[in-house]
Protein backbone atom coordinates (compact mmCIF):
# COMPACT_ATOMS: atom_id res chain seq x y z
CA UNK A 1 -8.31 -16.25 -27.42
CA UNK A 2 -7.79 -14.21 -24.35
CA UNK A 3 -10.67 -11.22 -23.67
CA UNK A 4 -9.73 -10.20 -20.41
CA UNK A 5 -6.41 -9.32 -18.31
CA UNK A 6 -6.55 -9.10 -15.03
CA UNK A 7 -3.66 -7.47 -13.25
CA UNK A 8 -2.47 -6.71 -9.36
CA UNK A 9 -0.77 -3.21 -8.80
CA UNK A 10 1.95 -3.00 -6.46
CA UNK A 11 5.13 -5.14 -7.62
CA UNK A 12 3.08 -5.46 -11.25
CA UNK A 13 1.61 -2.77 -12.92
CA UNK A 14 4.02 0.09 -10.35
CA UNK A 15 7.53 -0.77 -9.02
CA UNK A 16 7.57 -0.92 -5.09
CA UNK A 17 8.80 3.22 -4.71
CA UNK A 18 7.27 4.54 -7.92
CA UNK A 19 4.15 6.42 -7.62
CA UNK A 20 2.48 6.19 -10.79
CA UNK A 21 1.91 3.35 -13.22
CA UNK A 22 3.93 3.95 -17.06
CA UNK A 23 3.22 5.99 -19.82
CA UNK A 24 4.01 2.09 -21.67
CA UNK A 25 1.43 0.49 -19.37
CA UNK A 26 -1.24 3.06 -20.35
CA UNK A 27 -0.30 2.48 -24.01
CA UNK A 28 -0.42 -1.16 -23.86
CA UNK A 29 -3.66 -1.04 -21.83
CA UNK A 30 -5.30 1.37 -24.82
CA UNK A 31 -3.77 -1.70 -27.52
CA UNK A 32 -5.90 -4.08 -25.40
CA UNK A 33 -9.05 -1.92 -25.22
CA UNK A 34 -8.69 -1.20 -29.42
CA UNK A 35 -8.30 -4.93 -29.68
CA UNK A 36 -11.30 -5.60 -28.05
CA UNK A 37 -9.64 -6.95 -24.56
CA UNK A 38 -10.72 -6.07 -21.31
CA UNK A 39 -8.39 -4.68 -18.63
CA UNK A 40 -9.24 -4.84 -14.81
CA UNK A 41 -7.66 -4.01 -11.71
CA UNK A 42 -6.46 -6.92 -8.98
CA UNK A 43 -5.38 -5.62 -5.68
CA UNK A 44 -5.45 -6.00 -2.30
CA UNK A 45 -6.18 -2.21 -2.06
CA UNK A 46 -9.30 -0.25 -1.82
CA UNK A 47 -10.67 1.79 -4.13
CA UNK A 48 -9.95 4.90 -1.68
CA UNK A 49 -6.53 4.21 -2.01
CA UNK A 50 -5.66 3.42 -5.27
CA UNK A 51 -4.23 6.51 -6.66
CA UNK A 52 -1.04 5.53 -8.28
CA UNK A 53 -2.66 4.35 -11.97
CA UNK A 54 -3.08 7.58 -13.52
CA UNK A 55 -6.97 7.53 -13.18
CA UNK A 56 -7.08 5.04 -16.60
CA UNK A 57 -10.59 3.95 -17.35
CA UNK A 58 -10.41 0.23 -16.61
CA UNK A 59 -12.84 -2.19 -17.54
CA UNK A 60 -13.88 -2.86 -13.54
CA UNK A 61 -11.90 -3.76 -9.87
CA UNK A 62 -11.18 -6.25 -8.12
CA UNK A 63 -10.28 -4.92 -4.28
CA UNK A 64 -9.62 -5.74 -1.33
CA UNK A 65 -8.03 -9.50 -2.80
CA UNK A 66 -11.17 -10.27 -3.93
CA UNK A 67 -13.58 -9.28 -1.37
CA UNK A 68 -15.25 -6.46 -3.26
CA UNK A 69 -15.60 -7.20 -7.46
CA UNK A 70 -16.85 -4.73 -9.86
CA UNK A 71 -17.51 -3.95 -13.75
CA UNK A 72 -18.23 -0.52 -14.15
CA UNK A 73 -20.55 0.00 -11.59
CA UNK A 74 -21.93 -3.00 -10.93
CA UNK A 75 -21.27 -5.20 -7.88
CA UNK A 76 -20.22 -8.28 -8.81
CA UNK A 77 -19.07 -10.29 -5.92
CA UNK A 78 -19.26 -8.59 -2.18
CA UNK A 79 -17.37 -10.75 1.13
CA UNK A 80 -16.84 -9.33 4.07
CA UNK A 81 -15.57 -11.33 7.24
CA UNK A 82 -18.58 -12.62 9.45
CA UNK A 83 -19.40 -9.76 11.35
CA UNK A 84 -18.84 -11.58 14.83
CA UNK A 85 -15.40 -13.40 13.33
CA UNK A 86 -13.97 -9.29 12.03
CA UNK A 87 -14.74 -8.07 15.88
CA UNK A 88 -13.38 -10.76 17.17
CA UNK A 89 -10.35 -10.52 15.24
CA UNK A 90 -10.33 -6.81 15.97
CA UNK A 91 -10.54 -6.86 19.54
CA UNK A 92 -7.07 -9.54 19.54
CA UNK A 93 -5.67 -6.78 17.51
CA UNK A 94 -5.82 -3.99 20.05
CA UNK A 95 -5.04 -6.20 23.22
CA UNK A 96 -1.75 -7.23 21.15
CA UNK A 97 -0.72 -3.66 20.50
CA UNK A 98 -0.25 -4.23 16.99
CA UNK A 99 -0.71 -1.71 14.46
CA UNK A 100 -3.59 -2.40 11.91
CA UNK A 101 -5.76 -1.09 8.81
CA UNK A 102 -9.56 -1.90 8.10
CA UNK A 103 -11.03 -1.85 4.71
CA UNK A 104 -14.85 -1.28 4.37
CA UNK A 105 -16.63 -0.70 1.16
CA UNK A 106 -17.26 3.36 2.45
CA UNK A 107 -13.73 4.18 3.51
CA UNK A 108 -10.43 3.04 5.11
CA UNK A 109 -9.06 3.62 8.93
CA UNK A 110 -6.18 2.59 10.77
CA UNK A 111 -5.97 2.02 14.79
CA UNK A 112 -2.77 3.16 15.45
CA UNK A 113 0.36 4.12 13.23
CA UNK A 114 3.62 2.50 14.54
CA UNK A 115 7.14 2.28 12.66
CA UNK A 116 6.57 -0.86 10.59
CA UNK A 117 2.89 0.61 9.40
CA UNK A 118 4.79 4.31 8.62
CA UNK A 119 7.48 2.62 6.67
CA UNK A 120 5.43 0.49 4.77
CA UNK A 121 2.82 3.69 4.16
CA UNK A 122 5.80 5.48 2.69
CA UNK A 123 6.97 2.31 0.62
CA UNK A 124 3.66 2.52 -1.34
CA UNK A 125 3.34 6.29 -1.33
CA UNK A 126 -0.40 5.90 0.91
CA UNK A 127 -1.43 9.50 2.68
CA UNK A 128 -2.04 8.91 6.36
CA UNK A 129 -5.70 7.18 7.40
CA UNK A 130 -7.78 8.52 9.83
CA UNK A 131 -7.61 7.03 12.98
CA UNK A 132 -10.48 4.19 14.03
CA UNK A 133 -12.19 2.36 17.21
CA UNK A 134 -11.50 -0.66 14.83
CA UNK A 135 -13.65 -2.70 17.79
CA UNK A 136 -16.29 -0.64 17.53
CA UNK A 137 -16.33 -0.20 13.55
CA UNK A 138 -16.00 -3.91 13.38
CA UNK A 139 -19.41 -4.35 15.45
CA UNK A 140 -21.33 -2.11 13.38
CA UNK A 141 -19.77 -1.98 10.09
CA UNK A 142 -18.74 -4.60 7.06
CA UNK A 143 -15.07 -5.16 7.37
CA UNK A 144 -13.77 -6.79 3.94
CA UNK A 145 -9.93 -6.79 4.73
CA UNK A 146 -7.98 -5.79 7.82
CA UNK A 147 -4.25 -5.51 6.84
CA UNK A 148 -1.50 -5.95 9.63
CA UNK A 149 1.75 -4.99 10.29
CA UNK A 150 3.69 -7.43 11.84
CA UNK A 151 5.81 -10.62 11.10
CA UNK A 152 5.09 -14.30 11.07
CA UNK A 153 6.54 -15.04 14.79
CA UNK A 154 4.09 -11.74 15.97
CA UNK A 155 1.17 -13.68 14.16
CA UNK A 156 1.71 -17.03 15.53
CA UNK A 157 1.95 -15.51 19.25
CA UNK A 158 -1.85 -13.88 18.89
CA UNK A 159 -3.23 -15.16 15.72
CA UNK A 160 -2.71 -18.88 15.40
CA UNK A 161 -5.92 -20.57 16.61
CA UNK A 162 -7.48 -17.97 13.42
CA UNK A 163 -5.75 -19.37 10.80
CA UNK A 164 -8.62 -21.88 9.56
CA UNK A 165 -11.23 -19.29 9.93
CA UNK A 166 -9.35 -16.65 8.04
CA UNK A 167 -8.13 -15.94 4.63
CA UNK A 168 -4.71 -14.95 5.62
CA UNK A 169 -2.20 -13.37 2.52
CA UNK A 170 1.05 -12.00 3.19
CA UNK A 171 2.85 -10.54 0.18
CA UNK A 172 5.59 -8.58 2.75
CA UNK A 173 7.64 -9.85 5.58
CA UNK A 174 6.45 -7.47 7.99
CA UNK A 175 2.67 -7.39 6.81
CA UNK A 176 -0.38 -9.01 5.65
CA UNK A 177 -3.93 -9.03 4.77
CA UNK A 178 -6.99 -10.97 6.34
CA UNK A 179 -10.12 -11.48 4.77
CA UNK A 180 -13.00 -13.60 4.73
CA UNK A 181 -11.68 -17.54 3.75
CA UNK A 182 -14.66 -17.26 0.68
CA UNK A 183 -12.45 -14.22 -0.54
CA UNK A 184 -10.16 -14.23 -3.07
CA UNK A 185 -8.61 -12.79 -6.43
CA UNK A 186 -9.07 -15.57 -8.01
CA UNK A 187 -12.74 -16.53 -7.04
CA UNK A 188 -13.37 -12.61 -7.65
CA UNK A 189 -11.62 -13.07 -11.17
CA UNK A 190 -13.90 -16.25 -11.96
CA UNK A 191 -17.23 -14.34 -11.14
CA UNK A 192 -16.44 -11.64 -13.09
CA UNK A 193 -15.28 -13.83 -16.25
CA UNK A 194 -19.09 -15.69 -15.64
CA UNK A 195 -20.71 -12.73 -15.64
CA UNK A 196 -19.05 -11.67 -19.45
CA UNK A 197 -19.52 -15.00 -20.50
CA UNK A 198 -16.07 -15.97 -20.80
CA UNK A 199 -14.55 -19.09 -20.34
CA UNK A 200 -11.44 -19.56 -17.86
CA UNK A 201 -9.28 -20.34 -21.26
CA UNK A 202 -10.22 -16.46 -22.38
CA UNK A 203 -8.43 -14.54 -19.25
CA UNK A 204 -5.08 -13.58 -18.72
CA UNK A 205 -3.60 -13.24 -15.09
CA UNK A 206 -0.68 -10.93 -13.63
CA UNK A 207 0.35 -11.27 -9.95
CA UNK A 208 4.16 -11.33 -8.29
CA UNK A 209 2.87 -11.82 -4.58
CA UNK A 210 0.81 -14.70 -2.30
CA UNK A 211 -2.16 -12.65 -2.87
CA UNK A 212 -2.11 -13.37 -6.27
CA UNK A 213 -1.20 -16.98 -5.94
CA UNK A 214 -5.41 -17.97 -7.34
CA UNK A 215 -5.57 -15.74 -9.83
CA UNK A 216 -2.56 -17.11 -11.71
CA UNK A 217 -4.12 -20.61 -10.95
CA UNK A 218 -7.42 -20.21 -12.08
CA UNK A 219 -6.91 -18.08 -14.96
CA UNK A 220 -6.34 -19.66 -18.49
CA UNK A 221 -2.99 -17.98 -18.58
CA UNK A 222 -1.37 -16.96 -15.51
CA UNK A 223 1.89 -14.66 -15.65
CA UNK A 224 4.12 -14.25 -12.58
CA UNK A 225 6.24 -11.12 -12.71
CA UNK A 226 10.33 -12.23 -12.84
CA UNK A 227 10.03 -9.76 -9.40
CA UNK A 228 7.50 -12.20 -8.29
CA UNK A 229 8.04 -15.02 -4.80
CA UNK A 230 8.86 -18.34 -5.79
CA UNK A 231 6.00 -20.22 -5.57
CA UNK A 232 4.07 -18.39 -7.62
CA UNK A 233 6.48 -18.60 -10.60
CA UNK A 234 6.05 -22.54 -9.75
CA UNK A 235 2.13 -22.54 -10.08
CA UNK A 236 2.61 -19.99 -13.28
CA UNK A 237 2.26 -20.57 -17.22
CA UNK A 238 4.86 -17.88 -18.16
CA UNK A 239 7.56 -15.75 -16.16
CA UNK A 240 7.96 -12.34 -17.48
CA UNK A 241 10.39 -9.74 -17.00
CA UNK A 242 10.23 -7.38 -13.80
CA UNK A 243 7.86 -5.09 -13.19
CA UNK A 244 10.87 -2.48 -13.19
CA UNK A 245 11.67 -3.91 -16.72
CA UNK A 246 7.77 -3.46 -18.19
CA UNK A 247 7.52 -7.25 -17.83
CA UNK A 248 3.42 -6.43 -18.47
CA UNK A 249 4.19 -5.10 -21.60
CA UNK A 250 6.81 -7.95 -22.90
CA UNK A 251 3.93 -10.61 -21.65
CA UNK A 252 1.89 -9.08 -23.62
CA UNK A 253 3.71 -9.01 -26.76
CA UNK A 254 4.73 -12.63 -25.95
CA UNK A 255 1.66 -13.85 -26.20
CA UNK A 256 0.38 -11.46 -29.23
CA UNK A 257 -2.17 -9.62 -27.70
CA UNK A 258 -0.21 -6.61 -28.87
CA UNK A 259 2.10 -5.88 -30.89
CA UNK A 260 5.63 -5.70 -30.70
């Protein structure tokens, strides 16, 4: 019997454009709650910038794709990069030129804005971050997730003698996120379900990205959205509608954890 849903935002719970989750995702999440079922946020977002779910009261996050994991307010799970691996990685950034976020647990910054990093900003309806030494913030701060704008030729050029120290997840051609290799939505998902007491056979997963790729592995049923990238339809128990068509809501009646 499932007690828990875990669910990613962007592409899952709000259409790429849209700015605020349903009025039927709000209703289905307060079905879940009356039933008894937990609901809890998956995203590769920080809690500074998630602002497009209509402030619902969920159960407890998971951020930054796992590297910060909450219920209520209790810390679950915290992984940041290795603070000498995040400046590292921070100082490549700014000799490349390329335009990049940083997520810490206290707030959000951005180097530089370029074209790709405005026209992804506007995709996902994010205000503007303040601007950030990210070399210097890297030295003397815990970085969980540094998300950059470029494509997979840009990364292999700067990046490539990273990619076994990193946990690198792109869910956009022209972006992605890096985070510590020990962090992930599904490892976050899998401490939180310990820490309830639930089994992996008692949580629900939804995810249409890479990011998301764990989570739909490790729960006990994982749902890729019919919006979702290929392989994670492969690795998934159940494809749902799109997230433009409430596929949420239809998995959920699917599977009887509300009604039709």
């Amino acid at each position: 019997m499932i007690k828990a849903v875990f669910l990613d935002i962007d592409g899952t719970m709000v259409a790429i454009g849209e700015k605020q989750m349903r009025p039927s995702l709000v209703e289905a999440f307060d079905r879940l709650h009356a039933a008894g079922i937990k609901v809890f946020v998956a995203s590769g977002r920080s809690r500074f910038i998630i602002s497009n779910l209509r402030d619902y009261p969920f159960d407890g996050y998971i951020t930054m794709n796992g590297g910060l994991a909450t219920i209520g307010d209790r810390v679950i799970c915290s992984v940041p990069i290795e603070r000498q691996l995040s400046v590292e990685l921070a100082r490549r950034i700014e000799e490349s030129g390329i335009s990049s976020t940083v997520f810490c647990a206290d707030g959000v910054g951005i180097n530089h804005e370029d074209e790709i990093s405005r026209m992804v900003f506007g995709l996902i309806h994010l205000p503007p971050f303040p601007l950030l030494d990210i070399v210097e913030n890297a030295r003397v701060r815990d970085v969980y997730e540094y998300t950059i704008f470029m494509d997979e030729a840009t990364r292999m050029k700067y990046f490539a003698d990273m990619a076994d120290k990193l946990n690198w997840e792109r869910w956009h051609p022209q972006f992605l996120d890096i985070m510590s290799p020990k962090a992930s939505k599904g490892d976050a998902m899998c401490k939180i379900a310990e820490a309830l007491g639930l089994g992996r056979d008692e949580i629900m997963a939804f995810g249409d990205g890479g990011n998301d790729l764990t989570m739909i592995q490790m729960a006990g049923i994982g749902v890729a959205m019919g919006n979702g990238n290929e392989s994670l339809k492969t690795a998934a128990d159940y494809i749902t509608d799109s997230v433009d068509n409430d596929g949420v809501v239809t998995a959920l009646e699917h599977f009887g954890l509300i009604n039709r």
